[in-house]
PDB file of N, CA and C in Angstrom:
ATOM      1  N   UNK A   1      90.475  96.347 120.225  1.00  0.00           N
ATOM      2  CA  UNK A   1      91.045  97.500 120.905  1.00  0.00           C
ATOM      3  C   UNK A   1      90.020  97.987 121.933  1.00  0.00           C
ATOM      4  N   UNK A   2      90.499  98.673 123.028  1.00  0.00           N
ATOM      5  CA  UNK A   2      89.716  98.711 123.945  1.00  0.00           C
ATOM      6  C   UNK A   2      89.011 100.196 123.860  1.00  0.00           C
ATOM      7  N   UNK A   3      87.523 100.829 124.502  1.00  0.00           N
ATOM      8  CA  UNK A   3      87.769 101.625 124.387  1.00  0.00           C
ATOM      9  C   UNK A   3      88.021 102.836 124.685  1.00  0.00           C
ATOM     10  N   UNK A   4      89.119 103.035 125.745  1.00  0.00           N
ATOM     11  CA  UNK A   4      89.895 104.697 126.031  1.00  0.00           C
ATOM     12  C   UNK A   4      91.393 103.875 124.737  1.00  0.00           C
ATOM     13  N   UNK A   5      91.180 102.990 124.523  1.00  0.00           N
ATOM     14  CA  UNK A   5      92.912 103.194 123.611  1.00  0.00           C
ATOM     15  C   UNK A   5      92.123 103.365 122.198  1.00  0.00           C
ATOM     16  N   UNK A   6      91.278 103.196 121.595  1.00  0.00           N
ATOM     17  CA  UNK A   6      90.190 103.678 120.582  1.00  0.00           C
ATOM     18  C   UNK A   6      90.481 105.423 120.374  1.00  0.00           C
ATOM     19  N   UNK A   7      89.669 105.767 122.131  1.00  0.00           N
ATOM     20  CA  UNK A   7      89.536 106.958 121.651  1.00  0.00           C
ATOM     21  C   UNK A   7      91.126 107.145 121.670  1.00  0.00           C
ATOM     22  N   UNK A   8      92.236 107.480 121.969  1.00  0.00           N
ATOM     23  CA  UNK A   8      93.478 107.326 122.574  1.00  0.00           C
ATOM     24  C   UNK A   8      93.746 107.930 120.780  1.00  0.00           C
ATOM     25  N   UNK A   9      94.003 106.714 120.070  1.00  0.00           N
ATOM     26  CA  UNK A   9      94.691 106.689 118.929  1.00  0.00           C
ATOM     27  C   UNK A   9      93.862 107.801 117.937  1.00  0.00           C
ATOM     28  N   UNK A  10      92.269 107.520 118.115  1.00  0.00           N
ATOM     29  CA  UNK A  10      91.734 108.809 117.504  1.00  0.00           C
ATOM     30  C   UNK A  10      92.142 110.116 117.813  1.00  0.00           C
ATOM     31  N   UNK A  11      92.094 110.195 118.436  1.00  0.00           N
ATOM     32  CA  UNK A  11      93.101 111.832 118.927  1.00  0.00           C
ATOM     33  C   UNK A  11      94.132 111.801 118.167  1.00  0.00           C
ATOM     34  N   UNK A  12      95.098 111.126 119.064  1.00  0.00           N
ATOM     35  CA  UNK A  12      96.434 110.993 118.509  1.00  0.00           C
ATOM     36  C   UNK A  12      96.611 111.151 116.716  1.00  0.00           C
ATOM     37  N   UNK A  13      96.042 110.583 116.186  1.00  0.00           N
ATOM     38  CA  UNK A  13      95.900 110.468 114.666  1.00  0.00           C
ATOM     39  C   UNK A  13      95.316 111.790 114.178  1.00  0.00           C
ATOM     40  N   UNK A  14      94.998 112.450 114.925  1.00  0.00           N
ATOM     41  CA  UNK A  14      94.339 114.010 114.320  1.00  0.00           C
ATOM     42  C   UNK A  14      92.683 114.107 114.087  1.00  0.00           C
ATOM     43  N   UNK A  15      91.886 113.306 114.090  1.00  0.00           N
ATOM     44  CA  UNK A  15      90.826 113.163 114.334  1.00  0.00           C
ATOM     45  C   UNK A  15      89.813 114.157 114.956  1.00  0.00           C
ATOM     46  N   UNK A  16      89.037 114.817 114.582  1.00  0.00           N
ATOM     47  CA  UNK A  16      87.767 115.612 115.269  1.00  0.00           C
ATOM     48  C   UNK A  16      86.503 115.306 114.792  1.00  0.00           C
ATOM     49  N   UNK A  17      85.717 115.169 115.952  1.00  0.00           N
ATOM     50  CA  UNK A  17      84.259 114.658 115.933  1.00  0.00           C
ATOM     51  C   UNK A  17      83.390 115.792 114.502  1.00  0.00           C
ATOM     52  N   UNK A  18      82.838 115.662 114.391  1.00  0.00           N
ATOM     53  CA  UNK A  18      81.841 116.376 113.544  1.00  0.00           C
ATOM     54  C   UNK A  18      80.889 115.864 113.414  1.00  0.00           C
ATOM     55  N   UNK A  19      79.672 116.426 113.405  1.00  0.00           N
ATOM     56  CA  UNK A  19      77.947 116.512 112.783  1.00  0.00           C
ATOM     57  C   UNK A  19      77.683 116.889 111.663  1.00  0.00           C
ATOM     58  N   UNK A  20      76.701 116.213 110.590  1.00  0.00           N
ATOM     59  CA  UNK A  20      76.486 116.502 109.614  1.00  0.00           C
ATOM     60  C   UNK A  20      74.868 115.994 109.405  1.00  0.00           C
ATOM     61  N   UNK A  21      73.812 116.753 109.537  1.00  0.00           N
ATOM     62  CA  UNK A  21      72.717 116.253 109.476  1.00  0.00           C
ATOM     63  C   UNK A  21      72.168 115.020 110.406  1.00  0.00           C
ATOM     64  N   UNK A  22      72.855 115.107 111.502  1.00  0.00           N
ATOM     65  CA  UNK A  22      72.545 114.028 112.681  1.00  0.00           C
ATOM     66  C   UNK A  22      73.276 113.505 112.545  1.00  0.00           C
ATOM     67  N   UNK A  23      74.282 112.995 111.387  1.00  0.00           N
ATOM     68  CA  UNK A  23      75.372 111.946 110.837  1.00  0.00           C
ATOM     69  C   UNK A  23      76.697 112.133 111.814  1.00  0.00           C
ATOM     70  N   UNK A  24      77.504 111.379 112.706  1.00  0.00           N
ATOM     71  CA  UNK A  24      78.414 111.411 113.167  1.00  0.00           C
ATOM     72  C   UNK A  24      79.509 110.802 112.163  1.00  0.00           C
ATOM     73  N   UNK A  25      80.599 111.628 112.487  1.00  0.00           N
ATOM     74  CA  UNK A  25      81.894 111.493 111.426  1.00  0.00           C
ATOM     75  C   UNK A  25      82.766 111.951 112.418  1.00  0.00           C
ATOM     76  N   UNK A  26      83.843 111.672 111.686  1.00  0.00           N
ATOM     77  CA  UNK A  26      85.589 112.027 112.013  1.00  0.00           C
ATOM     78  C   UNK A  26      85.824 112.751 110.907  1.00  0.00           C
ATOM     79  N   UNK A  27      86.569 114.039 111.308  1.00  0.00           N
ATOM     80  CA  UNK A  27      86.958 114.654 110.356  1.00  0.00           C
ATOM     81  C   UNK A  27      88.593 114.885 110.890  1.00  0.00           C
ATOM     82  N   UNK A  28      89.225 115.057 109.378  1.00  0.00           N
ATOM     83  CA  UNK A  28      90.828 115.811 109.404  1.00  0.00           C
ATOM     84  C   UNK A  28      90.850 117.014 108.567  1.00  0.00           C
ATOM     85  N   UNK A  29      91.475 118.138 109.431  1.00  0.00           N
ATOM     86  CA  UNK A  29      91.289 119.128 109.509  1.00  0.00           C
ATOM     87  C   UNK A  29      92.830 119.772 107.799  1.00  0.00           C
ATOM     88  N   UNK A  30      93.319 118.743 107.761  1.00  0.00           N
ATOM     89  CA  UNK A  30      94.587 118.864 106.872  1.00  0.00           C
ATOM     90  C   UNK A  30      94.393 117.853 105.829  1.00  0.00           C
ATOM     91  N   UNK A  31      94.293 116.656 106.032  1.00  0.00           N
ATOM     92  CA  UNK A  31      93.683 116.487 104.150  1.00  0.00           C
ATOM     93  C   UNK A  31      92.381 115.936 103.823  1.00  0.00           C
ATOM     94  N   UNK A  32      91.453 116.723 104.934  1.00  0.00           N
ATOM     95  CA  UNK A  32      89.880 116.793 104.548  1.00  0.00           C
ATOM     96  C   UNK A  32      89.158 115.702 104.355  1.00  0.00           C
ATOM     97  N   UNK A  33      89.632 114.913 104.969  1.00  0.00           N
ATOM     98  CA  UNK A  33      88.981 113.425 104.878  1.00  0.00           C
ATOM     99  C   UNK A  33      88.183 113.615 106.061  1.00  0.00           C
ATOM    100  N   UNK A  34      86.865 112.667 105.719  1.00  0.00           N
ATOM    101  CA  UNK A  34      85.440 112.533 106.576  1.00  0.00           C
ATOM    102  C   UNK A  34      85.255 111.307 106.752  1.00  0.00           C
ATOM    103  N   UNK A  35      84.890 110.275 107.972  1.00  0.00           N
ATOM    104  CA  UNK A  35      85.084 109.019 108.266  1.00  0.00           C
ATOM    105  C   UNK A  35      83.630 108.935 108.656  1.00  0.00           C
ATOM    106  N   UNK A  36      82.952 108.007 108.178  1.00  0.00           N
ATOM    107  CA  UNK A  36      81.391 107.629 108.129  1.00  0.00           C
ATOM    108  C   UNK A  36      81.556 106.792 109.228  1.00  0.00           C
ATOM    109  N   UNK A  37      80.899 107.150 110.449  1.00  0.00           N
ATOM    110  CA  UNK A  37      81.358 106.016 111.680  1.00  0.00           C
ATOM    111  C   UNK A  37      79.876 105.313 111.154  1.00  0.00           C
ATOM    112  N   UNK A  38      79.004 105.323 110.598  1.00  0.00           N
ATOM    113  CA  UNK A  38      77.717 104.923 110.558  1.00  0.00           C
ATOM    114  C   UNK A  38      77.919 103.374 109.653  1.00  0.00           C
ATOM    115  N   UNK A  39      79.310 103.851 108.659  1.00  0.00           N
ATOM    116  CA  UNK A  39      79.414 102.605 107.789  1.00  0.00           C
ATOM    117  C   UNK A  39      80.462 101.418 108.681  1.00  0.00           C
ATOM    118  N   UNK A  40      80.815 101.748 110.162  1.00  0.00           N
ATOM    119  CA  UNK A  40      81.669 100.865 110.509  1.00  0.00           C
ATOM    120  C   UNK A  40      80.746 100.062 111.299  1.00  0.00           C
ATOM    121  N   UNK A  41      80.787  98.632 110.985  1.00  0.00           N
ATOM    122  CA  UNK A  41      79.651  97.618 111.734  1.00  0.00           C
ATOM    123  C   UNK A  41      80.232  97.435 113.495  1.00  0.00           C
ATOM    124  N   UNK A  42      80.232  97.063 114.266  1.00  0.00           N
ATOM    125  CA  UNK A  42      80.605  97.017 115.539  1.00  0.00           C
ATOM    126  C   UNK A  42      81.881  95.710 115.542  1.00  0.00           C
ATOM    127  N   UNK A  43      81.923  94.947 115.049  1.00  0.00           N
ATOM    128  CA  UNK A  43      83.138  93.973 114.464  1.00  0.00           C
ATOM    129  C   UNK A  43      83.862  94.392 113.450  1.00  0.00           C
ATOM    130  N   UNK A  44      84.116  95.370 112.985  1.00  0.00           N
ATOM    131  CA  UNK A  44      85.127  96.373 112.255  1.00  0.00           C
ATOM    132  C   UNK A  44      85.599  96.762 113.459  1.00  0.00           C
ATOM    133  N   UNK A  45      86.743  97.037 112.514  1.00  0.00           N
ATOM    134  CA  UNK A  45      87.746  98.014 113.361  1.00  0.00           C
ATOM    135  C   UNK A  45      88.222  98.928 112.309  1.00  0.00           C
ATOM    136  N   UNK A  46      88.107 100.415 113.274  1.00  0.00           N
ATOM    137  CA  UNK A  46      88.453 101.425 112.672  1.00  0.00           C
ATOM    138  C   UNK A  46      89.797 101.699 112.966  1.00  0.00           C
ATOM    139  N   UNK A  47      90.743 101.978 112.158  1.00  0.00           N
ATOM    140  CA  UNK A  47      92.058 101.921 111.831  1.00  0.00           C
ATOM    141  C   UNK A  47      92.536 103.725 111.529  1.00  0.00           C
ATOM    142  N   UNK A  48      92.464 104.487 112.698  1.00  0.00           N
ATOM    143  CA  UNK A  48      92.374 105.985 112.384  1.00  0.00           C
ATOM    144  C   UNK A  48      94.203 105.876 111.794  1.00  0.00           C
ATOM    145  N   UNK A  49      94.857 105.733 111.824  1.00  0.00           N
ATOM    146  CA  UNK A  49      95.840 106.026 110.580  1.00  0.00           C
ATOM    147  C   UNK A  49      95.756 105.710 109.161  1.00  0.00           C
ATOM    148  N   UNK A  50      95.290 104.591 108.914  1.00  0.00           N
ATOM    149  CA  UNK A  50      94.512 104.285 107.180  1.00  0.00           C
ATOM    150  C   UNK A  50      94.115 105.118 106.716  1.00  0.00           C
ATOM    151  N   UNK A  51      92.895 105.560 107.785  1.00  0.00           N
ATOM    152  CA  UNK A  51      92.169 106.301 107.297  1.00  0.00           C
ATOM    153  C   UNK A  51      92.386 107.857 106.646  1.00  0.00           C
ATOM    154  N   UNK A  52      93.717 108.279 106.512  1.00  0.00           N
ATOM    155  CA  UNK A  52      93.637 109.567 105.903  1.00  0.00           C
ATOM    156  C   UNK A  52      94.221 109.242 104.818  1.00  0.00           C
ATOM    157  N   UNK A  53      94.437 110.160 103.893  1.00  0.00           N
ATOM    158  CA  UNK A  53      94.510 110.442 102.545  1.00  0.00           C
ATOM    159  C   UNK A  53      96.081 110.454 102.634  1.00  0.00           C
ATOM    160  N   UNK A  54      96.199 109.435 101.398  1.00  0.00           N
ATOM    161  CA  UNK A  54      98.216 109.780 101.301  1.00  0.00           C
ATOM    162  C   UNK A  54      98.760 110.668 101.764  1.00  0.00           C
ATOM    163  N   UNK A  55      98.437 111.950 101.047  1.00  0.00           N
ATOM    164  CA  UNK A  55      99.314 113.714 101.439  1.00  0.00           C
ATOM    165  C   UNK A  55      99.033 113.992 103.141  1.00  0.00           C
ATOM    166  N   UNK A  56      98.515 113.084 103.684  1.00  0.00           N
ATOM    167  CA  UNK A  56      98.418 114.102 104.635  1.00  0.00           C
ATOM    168  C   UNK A  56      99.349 113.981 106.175  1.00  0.00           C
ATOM    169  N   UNK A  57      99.449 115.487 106.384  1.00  0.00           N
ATOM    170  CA  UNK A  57     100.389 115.844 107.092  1.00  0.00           C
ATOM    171  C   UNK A  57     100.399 115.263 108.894  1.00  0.00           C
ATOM    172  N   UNK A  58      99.464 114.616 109.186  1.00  0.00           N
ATOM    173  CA  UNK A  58      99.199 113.737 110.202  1.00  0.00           C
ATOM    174  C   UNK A  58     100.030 112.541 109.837  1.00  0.00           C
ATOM    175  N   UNK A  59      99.960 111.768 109.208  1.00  0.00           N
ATOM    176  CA  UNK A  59     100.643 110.358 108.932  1.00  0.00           C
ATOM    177  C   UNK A  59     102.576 110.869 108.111  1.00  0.00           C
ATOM    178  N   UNK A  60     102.424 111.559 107.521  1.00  0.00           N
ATOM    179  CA  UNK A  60     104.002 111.990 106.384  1.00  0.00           C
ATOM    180  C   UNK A  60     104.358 112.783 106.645  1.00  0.00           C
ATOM    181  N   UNK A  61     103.807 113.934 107.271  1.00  0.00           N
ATOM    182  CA  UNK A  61     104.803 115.196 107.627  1.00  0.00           C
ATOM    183  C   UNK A  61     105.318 115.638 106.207  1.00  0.00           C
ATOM    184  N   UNK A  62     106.349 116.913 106.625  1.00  0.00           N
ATOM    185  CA  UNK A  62     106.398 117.471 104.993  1.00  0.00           C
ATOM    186  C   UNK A  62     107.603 116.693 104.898  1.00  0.00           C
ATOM    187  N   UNK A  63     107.992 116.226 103.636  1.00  0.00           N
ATOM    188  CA  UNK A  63     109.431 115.144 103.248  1.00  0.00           C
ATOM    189  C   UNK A  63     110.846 116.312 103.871  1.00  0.00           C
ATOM    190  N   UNK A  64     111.973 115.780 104.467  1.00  0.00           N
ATOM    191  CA  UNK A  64     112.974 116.399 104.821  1.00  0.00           C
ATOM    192  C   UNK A  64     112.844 117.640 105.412  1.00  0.00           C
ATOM    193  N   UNK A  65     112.021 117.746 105.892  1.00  0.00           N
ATOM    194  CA  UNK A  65     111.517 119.166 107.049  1.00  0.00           C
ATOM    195  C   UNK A  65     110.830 118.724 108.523  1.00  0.00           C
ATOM    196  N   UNK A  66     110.286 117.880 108.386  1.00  0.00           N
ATOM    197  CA  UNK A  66     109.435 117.469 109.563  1.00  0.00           C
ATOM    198  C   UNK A  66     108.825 116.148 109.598  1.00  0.00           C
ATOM    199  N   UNK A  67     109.021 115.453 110.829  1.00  0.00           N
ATOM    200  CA  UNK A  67     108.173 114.146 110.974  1.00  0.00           C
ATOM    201  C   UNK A  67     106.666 114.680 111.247  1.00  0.00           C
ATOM    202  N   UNK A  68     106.041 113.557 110.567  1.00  0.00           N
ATOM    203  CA  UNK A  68     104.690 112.721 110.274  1.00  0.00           C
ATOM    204  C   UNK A  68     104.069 113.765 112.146  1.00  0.00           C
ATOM    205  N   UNK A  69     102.759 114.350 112.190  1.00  0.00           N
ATOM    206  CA  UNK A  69     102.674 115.084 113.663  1.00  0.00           C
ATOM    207  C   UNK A  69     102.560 114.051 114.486  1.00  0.00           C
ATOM    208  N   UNK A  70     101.647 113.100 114.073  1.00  0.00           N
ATOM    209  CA  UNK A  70     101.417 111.869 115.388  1.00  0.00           C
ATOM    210  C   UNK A  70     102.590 111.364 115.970  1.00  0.00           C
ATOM    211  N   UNK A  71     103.620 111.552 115.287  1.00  0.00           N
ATOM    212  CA  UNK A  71     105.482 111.145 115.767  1.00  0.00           C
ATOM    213  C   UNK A  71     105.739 112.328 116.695  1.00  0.00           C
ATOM    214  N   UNK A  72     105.506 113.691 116.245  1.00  0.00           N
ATOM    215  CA  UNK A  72     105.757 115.053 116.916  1.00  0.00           C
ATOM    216  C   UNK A  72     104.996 115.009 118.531  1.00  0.00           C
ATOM    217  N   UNK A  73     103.548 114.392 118.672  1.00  0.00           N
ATOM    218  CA  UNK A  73     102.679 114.301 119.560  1.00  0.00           C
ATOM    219  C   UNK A  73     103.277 113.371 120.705  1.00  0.00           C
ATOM    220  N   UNK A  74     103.873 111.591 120.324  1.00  0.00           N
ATOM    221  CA  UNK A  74     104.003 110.711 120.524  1.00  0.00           C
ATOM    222  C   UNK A  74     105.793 111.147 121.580  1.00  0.00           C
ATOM    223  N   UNK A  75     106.825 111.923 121.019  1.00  0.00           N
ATOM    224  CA  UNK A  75     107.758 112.445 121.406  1.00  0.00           C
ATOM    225  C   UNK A  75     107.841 113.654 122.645  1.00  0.00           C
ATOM    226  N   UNK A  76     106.662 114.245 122.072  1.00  0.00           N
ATOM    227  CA  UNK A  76     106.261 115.389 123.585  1.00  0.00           C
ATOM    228  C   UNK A  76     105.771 114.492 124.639  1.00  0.00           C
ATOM    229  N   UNK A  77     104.621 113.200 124.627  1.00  0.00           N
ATOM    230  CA  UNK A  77     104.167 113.065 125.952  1.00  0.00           C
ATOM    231  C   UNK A  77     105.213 112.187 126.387  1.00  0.00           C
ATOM    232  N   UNK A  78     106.200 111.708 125.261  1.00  0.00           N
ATOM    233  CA  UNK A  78     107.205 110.863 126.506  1.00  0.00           C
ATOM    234  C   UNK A  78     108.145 111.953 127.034  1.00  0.00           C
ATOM    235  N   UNK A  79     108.512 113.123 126.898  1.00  0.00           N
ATOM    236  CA  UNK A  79     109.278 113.649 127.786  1.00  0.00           C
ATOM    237  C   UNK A  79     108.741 114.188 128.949  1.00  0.00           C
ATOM    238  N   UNK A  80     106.941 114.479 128.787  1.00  0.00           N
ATOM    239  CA  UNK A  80     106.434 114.701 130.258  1.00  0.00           C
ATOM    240  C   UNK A  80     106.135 113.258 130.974  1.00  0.00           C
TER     241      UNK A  80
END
């Protein structure tokens, strides 16, 4: 993956930078998951939808109330 579509999908997926003792991470702000960019080797690929926690409201949305947000996000920029 290239990388502006890297950063692209990190966004998109709900993703925010964070510091932790010099330590760079990804954090989600809804089911509190922290992504160790330190443990991804440069031939990994980071997979920012995997990466959150079942419940969370970035990837599932709440059941029969609302789509998954990255669907909600993905639907607004195609109508602009």
């Amino acid at each position: 993956m290239e990388t502006q579509e890297s950063i692209l999908a990190i966004a998109l997926f709900g993703w925010l930078p964070e510091r932790i003792n010099e330590q760079h991470l990804l954090a989600c702000g809804f089911c509190q998951r922290r992504v160790a960019l330190w443990k991804f080797k440069p031939e990994d690929e980071l997979n920012p939808q995997r990466e959150h926690r079942w419940f969370c409201l970035w990837i599932y949305g709440i059941p029969k109330h609302s789509p998954p947000v990255y669907q909600q996000l993905m639907a607004n920029l195609k109508e602009k």
